[in-house]
Protein backbone atom coordinates (compact mmCIF):
# COMPACT_ATOMS: atom_id res chain seq x y z
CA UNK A 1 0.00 0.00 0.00
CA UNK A 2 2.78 2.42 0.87
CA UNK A 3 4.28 1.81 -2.45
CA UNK A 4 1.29 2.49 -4.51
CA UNK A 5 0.89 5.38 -2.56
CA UNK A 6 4.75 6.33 -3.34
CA UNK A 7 3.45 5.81 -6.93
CA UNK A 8 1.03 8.05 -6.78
CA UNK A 9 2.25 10.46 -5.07
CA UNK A 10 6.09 10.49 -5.41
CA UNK A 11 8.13 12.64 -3.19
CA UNK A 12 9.44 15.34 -4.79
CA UNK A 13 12.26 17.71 -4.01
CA UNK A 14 11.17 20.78 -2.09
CA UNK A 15 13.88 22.96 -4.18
CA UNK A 16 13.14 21.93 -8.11
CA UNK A 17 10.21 19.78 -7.83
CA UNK A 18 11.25 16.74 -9.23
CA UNK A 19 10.99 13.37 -8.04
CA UNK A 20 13.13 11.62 -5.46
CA UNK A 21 13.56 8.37 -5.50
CA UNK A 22 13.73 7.12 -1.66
CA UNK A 23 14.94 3.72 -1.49
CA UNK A 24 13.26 1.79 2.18
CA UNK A 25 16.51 1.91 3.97
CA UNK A 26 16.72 5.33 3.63
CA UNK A 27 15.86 8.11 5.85
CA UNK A 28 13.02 10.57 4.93
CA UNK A 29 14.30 12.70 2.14
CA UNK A 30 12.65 16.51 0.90
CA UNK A 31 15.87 17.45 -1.60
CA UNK A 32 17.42 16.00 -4.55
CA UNK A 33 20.97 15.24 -4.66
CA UNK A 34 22.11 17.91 -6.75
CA UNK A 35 19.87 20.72 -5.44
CA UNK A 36 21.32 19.36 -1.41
CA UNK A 37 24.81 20.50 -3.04
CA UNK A 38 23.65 23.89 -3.26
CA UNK A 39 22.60 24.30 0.23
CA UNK A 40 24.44 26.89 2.16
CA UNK A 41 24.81 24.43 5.46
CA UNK A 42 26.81 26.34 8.45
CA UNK A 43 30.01 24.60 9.72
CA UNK A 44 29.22 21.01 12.54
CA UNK A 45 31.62 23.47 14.62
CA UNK A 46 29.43 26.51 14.44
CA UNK A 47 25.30 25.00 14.15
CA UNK A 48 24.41 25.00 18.15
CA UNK A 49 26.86 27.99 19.56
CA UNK A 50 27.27 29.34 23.48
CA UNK A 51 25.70 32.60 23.12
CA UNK A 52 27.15 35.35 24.77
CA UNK A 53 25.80 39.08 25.47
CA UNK A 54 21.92 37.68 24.69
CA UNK A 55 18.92 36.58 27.03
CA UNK A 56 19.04 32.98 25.70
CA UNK A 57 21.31 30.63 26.36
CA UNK A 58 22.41 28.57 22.85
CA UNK A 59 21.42 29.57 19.40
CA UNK A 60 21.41 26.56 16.88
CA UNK A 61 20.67 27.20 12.82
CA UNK A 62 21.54 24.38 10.34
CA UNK A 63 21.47 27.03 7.39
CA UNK A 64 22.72 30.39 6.30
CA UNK A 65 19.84 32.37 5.20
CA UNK A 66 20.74 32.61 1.80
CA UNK A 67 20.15 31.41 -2.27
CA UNK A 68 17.37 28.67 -2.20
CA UNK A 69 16.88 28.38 1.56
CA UNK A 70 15.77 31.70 1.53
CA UNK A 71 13.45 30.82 -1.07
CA UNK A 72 12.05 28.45 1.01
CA UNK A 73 11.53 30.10 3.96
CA UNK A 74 9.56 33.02 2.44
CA UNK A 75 7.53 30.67 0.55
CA UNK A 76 6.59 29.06 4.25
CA UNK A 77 6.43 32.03 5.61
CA UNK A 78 4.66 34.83 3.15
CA UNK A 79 2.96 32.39 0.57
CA UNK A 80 0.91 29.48 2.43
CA UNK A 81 3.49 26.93 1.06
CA UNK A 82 2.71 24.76 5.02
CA UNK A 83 4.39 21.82 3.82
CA UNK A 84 8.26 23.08 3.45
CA UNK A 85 7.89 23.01 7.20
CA UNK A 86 8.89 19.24 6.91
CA UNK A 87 12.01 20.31 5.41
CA UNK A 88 12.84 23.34 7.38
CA UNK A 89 12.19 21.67 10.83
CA UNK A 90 14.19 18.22 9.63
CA UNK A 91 18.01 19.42 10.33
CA UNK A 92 16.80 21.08 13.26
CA UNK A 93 15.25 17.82 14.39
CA UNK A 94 18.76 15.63 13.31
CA UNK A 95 20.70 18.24 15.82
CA UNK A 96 18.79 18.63 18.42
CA UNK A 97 18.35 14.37 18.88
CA UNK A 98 21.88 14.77 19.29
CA UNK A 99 22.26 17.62 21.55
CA UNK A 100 22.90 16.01 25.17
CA UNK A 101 24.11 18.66 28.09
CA UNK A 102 20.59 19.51 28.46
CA UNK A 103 16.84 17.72 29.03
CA UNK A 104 14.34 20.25 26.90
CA UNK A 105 11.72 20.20 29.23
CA UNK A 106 9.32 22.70 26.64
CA UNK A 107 9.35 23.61 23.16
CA UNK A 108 7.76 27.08 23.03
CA UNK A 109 7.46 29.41 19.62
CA UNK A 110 8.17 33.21 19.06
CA UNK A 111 4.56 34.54 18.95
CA UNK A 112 2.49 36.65 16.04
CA UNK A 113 0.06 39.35 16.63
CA UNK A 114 -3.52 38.52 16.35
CA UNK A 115 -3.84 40.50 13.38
CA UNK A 116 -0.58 39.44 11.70
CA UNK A 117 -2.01 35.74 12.10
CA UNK A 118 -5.31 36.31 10.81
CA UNK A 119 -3.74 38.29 7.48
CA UNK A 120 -0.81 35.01 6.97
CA UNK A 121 -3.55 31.78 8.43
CA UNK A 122 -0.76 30.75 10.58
CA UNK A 123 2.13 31.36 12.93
CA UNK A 124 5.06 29.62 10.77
CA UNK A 125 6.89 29.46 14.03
CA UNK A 126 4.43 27.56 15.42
CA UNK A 127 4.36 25.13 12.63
CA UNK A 128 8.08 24.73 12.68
CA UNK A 129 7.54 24.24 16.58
CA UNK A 130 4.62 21.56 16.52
CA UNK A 131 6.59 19.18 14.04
CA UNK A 132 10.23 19.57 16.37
CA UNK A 133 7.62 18.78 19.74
CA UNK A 134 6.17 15.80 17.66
CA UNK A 135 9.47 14.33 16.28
CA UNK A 136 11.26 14.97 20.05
CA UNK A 137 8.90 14.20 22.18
CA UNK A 138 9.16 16.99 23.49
CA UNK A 139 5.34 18.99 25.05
CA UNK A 140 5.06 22.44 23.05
CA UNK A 141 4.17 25.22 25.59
CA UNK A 142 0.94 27.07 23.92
CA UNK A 143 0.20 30.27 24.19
CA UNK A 144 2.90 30.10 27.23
CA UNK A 145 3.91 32.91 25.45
CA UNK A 146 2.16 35.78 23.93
CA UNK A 147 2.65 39.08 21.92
CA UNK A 148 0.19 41.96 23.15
CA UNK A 149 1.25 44.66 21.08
CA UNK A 150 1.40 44.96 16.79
CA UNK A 151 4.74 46.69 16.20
CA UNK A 152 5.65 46.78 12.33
CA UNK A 153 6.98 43.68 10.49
CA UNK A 154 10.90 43.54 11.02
CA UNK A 155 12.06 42.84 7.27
CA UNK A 156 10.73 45.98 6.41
CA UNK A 157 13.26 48.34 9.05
CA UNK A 158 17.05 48.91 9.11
CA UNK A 159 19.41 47.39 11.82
CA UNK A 160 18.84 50.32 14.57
CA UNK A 161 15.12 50.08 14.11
CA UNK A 162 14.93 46.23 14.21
CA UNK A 163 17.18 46.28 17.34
CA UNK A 164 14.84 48.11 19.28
CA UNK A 165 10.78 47.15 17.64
CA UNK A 166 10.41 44.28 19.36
CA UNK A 167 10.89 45.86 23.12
CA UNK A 168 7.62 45.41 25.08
CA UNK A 169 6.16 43.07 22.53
CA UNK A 170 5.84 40.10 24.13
CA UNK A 171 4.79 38.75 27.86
CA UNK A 172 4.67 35.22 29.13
CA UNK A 173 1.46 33.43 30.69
CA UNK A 174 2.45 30.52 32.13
CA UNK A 175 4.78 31.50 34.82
CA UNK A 176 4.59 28.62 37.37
CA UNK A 177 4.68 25.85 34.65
CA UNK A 178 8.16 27.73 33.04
CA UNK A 179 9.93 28.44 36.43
CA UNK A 180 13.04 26.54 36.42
CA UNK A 181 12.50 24.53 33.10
CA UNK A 182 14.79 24.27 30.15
CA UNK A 183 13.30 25.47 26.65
CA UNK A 184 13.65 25.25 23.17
CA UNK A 185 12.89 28.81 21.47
CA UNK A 186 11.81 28.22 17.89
CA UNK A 187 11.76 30.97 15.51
CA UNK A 188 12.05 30.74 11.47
CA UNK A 189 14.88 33.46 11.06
CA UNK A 190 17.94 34.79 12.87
CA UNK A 191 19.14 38.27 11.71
CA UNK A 192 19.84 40.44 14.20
CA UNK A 193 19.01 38.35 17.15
CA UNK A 194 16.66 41.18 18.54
CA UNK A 195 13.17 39.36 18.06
CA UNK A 196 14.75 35.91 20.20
CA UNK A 197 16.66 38.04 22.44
CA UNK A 198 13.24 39.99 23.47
CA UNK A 199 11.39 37.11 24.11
CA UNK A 200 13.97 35.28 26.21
CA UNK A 201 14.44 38.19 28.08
CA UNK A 202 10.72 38.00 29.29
CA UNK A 203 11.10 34.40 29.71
CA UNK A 204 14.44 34.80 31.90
CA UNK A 205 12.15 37.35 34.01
CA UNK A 206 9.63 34.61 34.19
CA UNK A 207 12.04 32.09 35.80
CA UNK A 208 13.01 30.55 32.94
CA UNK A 209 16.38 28.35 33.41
CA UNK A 210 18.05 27.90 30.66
CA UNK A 211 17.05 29.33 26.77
CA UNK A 212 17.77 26.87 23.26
CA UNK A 213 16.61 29.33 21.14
CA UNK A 214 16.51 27.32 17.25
CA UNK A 215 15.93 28.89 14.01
CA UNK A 216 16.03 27.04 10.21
CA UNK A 217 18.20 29.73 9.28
CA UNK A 218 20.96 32.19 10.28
CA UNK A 219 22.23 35.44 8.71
CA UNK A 220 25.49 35.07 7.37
CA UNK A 221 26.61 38.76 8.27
CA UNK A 222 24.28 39.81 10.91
CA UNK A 223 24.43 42.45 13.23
CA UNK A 224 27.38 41.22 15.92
CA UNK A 225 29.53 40.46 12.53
CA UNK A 226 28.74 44.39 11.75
CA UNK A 227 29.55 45.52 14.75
CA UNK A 228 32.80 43.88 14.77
CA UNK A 229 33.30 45.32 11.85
CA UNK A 230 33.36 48.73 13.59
CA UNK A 231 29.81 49.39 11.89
CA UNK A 232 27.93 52.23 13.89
CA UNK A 233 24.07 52.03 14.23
CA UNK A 234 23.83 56.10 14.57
CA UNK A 235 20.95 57.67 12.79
CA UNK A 236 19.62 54.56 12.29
CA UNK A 237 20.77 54.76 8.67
CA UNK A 238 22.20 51.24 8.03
CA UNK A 239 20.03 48.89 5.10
CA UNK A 240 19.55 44.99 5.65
CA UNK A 241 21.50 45.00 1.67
CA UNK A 242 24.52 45.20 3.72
CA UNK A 243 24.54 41.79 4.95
CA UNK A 244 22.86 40.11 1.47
CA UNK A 245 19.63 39.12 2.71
CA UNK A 246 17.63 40.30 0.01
């Protein structure tokens, strides 16, 4: 049955649409072989990092945010394409089955506005969320954390701007279940950091313990690269085409 269904309805690569061929002893596969060459994967060394100077804890991102991955992601994210979530969340799954200092006691997802989710049908964070939860076994956190006020869309501001829209955006409802747990953050995109960084500071005020925060994809130059660059933030002046994300 599972072959005629195969038949049917082959598999077919998430990048170029054509069809994969998975053999039984094979692992679930959403690329082709010559389209998983192009991938822009970050270094073993460099996909779950320490992070230092931020609210959470670890930062882990399989990709660099760039060529067909970022394809993908705005696809999942701006045009209702809800099934490259299997492929985004699936590195992010491999890793995190393998990452061992820490039990995840919640998996909990960087909230939208009520009117933001209405206008998209979905939280793509949550999606991404749901499916690492599922996979790890891992209970997702709903609504555990919330966003109570509709600041502007951060793709659409420069690095000063972005670093400081998402303060007082977010607020956490389910204190006494969080106190003292270990969580897994899951957002789609890492740029500057700002949007993570907000809400694990609210969960660190909440009593969280310790902060995974996980995202399909990382900014190759992002802000703390600028800055150690010498960059300068003043007068807010700076464009996102500085570190080729669009």
């Amino acid at each position: 049955m599972d072959r005629l269904f195969k038949l049917i309805y082959p598999t077919k690569c998430a990048i170029c649409g054509v069809n994969i061929e998975i053999k039984a002893t094979q692992m679930q596969e959403f690329t082709c072989n010559n389209c998983k060459l192009k991938l822009e994967y970050i270094r073993d060394d460099y996909v779950v990092k320490k992070a230092y100077g931020k609210y959470f804890d670890y930062i882990c991102s399989p990709y660099f945010y760039e060529k067909e991955i970022r394809n993908l992601i705005l696809g999942f994210k701006f045009s209702n394409k809800k099934y490259l979530c299997d492929f985004l969340s699936l590195e992010l799954i491999n890793i995190l089955s393998k990452f061992k200092p820490y039990k995840i006691d919640y998996v909990i997802y960087v909230p939208i506005s009520l009117k933001r989710c209405f206008e998209r049908g979905y939280n793509q964070s949550y999606l991404l969320a749901k499916r690492i939860s599922q996979r790890l076994d891992i209970p997702i956190a709903k609504y555990g954390l919330i966003k109570i006020k509709n600041n502007k869309t951060q793709s659409n501001l420069n690095v000063a701007q972005r670093l400081t829209n998402p303060k007082g955006a977010y607020k956490v409802l389910l204190k006494s279940v969080l106190k003292d747990k270990i969580v897994l953050l899951v957002d789609d995109i890492y740029t500057t950091g700002s949007t993570l960084n907000e809400c694990s500071k609210v969960l660190k005020e909440a009593g969280v313990k310790t902060i995974i925060a996980v995202t399909s994809a990382k900014a190759r130059y992002g802000f703390d690269t600028y800055v150690r660059w010498g960059g300068s933030l003043k007068s807010g002046w700076i464009s996102w085409k500085h570190f080729r994300l669009h």
